[in-house]
Protein backbone atom coordinates (compact mmCIF):
# COMPACT_ATOMS: atom_id res chain seq x y z
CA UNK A 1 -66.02 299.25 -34.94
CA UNK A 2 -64.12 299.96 -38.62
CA UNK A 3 -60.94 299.20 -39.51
CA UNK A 4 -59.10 302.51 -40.54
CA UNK A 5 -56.05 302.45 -43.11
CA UNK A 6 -52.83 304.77 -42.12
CA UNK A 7 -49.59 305.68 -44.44
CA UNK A 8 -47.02 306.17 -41.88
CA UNK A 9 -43.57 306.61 -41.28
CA UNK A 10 -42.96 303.75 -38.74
CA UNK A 11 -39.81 302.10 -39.95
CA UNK A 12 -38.72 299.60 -37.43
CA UNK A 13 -39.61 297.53 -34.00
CA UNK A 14 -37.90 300.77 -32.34
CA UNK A 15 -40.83 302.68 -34.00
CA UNK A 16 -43.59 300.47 -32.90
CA UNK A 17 -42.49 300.43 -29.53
CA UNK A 18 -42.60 303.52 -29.09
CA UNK A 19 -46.50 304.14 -30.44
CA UNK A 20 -47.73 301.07 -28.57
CA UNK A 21 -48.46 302.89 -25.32
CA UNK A 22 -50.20 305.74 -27.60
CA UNK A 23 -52.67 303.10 -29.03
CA UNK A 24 -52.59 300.64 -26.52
CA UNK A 25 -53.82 303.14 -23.76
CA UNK A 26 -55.96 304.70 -25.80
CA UNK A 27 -59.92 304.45 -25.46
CA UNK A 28 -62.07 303.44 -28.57
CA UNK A 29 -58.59 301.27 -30.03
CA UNK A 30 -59.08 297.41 -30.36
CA UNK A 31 -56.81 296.20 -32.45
CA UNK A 32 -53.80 297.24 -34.27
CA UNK A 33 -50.76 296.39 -36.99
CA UNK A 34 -47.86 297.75 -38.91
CA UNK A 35 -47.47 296.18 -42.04
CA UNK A 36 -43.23 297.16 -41.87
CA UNK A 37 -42.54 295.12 -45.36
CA UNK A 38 -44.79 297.80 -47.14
CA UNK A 39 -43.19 300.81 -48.52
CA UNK A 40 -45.97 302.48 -46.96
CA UNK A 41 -45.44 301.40 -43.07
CA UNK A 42 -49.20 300.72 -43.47
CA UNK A 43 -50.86 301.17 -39.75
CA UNK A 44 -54.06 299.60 -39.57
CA UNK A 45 -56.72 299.83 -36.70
CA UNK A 46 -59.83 298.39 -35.50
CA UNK A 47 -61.25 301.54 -33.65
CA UNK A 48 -64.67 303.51 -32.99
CA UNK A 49 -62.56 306.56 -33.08
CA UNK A 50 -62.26 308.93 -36.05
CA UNK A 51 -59.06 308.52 -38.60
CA UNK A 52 -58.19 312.33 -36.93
CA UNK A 53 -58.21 310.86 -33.16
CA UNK A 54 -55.94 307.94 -34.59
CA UNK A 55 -53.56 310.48 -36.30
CA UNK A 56 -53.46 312.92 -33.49
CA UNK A 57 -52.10 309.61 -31.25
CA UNK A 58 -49.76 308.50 -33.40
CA UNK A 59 -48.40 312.40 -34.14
CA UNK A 60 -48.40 312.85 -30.09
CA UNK A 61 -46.15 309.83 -30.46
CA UNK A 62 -43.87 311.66 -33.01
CA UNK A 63 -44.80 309.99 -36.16
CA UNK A 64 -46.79 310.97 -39.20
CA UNK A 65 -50.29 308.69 -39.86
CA UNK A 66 -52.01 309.69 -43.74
CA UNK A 67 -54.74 308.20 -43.53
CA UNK A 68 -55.67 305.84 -46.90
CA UNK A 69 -58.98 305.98 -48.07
């Protein structure tokens, strides 16, 4: 399990809300946080899937994950 870094566009409670039943229902996803002080919206994620499979969630939630290497 790694802990993979996202730049995101998550703004608000509203936001994460709507993503948690993206990453909470998703196989592989352990853990996650929005840091929503950071400019960046930072999403991190304790997963086993790849950065793309994380990204690909969050888009299919309508939001943009970068991910930060």
């Amino acid at each position: 399990m790694e802990t993979l870094k996202f730049k995101t566009n998550i703004k608000c409670g509203g936001c994460v809300a709507t993503v948690t039943p993206f990453l909470n229902g998703a196989d592989g996803v352990e853990k996650w946080d929005v840091d929503l002080v950071s400019p960046e919206r930072v999403l991190e994620v304790q997963t086993d899937r790849s950065p793309e499979e994380i990204a690909q969630l969050i888009k299919n939630a309508g939001y943009i994950a970068e991910e930060i290497a």
